[in-house]
C-alpha atoms as a PDB file:
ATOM      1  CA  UNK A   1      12.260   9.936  -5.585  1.00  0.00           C
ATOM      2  CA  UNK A   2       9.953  10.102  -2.822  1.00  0.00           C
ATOM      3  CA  UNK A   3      11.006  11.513   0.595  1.00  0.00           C
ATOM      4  CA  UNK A   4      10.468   7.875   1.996  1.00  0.00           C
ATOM      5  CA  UNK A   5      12.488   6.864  -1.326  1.00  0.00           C
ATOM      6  CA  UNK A   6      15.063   9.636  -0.177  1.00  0.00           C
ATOM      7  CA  UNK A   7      15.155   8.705   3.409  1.00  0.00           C
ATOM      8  CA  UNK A   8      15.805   4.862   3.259  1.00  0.00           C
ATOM      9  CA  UNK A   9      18.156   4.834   0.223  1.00  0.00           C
ATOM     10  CA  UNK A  10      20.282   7.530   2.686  1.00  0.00           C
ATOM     11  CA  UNK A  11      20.306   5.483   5.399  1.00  0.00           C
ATOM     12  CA  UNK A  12      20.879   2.262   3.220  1.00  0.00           C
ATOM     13  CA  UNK A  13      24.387   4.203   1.790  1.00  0.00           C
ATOM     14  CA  UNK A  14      25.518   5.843   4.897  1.00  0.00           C
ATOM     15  CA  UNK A  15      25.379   2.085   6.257  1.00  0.00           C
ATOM     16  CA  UNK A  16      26.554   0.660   3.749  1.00  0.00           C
ATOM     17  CA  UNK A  17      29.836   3.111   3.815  1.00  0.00           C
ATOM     18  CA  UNK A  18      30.437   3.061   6.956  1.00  0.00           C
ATOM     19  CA  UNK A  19      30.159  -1.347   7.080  1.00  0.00           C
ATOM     20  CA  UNK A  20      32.852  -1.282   4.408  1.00  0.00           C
ATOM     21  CA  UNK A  21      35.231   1.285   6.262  1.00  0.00           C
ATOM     22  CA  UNK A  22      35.017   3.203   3.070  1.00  0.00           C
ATOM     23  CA  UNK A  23      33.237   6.285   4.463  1.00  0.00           C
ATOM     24  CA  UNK A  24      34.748   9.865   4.236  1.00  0.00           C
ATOM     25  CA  UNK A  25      34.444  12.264   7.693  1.00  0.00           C
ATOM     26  CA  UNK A  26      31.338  13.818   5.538  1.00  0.00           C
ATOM     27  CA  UNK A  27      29.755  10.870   5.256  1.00  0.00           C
ATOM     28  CA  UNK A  28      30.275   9.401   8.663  1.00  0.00           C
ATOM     29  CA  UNK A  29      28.859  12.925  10.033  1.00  0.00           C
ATOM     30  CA  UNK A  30      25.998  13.127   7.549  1.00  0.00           C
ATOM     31  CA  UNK A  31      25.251   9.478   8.877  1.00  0.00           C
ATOM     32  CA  UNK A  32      25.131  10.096  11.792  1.00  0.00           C
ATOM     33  CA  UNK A  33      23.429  13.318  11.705  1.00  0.00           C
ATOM     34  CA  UNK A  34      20.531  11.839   9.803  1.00  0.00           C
ATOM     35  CA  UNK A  35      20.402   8.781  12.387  1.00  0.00           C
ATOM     36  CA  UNK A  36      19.800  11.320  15.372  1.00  0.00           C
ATOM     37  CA  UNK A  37      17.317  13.289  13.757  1.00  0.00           C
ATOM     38  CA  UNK A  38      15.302  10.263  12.785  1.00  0.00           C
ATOM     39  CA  UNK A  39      15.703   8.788  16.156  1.00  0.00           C
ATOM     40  CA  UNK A  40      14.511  11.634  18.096  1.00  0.00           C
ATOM     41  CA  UNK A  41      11.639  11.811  15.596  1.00  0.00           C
ATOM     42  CA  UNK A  42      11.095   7.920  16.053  1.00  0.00           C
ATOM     43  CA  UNK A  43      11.007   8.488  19.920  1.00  0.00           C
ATOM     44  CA  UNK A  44      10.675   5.481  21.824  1.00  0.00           C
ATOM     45  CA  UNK A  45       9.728   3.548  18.395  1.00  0.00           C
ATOM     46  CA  UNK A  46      13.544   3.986  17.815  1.00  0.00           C
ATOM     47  CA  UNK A  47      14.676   1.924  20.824  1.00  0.00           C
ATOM     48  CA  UNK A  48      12.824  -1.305  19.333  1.00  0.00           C
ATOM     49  CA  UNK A  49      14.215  -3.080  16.491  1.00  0.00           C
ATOM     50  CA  UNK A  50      12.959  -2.720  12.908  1.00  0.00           C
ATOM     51  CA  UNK A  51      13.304  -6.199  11.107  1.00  0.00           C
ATOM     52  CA  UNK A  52      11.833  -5.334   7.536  1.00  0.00           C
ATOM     53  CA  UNK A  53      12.093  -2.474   5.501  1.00  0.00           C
ATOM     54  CA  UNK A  54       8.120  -2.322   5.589  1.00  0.00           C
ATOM     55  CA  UNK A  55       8.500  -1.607   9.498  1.00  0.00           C
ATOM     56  CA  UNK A  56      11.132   1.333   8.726  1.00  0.00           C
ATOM     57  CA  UNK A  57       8.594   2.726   6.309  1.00  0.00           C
ATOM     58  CA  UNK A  58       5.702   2.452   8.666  1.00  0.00           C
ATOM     59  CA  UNK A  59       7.576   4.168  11.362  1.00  0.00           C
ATOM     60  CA  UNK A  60       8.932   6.955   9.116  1.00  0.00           C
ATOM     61  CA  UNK A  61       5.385   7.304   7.866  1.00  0.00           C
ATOM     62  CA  UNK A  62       3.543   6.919  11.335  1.00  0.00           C
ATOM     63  CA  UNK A  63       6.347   9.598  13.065  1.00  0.00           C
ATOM     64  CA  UNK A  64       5.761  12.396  10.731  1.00  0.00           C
ATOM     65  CA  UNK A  65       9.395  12.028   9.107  1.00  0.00           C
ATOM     66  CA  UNK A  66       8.687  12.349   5.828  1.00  0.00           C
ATOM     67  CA  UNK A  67       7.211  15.567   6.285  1.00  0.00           C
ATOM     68  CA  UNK A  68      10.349  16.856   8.429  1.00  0.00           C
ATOM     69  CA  UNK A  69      12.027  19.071   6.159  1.00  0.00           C
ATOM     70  CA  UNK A  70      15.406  19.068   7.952  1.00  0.00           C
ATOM     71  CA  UNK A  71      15.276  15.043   7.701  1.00  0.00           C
ATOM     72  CA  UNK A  72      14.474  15.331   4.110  1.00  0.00           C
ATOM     73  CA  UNK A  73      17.694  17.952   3.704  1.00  0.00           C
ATOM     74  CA  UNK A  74      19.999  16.109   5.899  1.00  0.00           C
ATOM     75  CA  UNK A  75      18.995  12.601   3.870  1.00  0.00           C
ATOM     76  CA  UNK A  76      20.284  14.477   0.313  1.00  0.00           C
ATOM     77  CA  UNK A  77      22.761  15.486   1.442  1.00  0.00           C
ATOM     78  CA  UNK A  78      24.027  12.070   3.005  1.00  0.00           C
ATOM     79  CA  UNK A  79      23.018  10.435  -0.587  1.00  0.00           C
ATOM     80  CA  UNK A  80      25.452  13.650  -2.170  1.00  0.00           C
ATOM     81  CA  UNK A  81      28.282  12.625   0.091  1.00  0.00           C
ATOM     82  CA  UNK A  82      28.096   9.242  -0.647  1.00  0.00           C
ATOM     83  CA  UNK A  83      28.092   9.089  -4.653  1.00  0.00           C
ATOM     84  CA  UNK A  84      31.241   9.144  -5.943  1.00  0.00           C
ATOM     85  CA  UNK A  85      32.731  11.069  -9.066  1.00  0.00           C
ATOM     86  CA  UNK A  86      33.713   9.203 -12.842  1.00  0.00           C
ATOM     87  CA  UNK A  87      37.020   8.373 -12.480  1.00  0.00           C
ATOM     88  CA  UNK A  88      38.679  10.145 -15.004  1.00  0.00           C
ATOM     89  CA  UNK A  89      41.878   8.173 -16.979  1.00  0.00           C
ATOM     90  CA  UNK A  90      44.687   9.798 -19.587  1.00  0.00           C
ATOM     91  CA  UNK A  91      46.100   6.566 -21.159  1.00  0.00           C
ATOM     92  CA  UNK A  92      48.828   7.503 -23.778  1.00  0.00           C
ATOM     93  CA  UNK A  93      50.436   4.873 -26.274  1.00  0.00           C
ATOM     94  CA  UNK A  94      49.314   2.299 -24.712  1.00  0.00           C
ATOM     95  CA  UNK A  95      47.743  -0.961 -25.516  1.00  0.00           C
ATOM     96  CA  UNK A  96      45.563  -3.452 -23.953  1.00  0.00           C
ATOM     97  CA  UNK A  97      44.606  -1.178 -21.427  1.00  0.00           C
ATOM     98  CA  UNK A  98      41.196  -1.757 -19.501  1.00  0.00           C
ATOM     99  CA  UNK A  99      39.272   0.655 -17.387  1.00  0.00           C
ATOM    100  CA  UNK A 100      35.846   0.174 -15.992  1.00  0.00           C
ATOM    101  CA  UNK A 101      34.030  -2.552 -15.205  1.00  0.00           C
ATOM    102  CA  UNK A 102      33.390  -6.080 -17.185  1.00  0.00           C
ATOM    103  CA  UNK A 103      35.398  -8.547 -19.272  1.00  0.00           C
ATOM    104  CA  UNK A 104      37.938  -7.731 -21.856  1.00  0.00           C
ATOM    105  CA  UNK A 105      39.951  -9.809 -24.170  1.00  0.00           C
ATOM    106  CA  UNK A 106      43.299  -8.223 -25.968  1.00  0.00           C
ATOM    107  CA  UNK A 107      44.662  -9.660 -28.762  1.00  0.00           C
ATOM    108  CA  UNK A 108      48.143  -8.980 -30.474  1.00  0.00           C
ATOM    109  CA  UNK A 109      49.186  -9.357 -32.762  1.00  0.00           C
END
């Protein structure tokens, strides 16, 4: 991923968490973290709204984000918090059981 791959998809998740009220402390302080920095990087280019993600990557681009290695750091790290580990099941003698995701169909007989 590109750092303008990195940056967006980290401020896409943190968003995303934190709309759904399912974000950990981490993430909620990685969020915000990475908001600030880009903001004061944006300067007054972050008081205006962006409407499209091709005016978040212009301003990223145009603002010298993408080179900003502690933006770069803090977005991983956001995208880190936010992933979350393989649920992990012990199923013993038992049938029909479903995990994951998708259809399934038991039949007995």
């Amino acid at each position: 991923m590109s750092e303008l791959d990195v940056i967006v998809a980290a401020l896409a998740a943190g968003a995303a968490a934190g709309a759904s009220n399912t974000a950990t402390a981490a993430v909620t302080d990685a969020y915000n973290t990475l908001k600030s920095l880009v903001a004061k990087r944006l300067g007054s280019r972050a008081e205006k709204p962006i409407l499209s993600a091709h005016e978040l990557e212009q301003a990223l681009e145009e603002s010298g984000a993408l080179a900003d290695p502690e933006i770069v750091r803090q977005a991983h790290a956001l995208l880190k918090a936010t992933r979350r580990p393989p649920a992990q099941v012990t199923i013993i003698d038992s049938q029909g059981v479903h995990t994951g995701d998708g259809d399934q169909t038991n039949y007995f007989s």
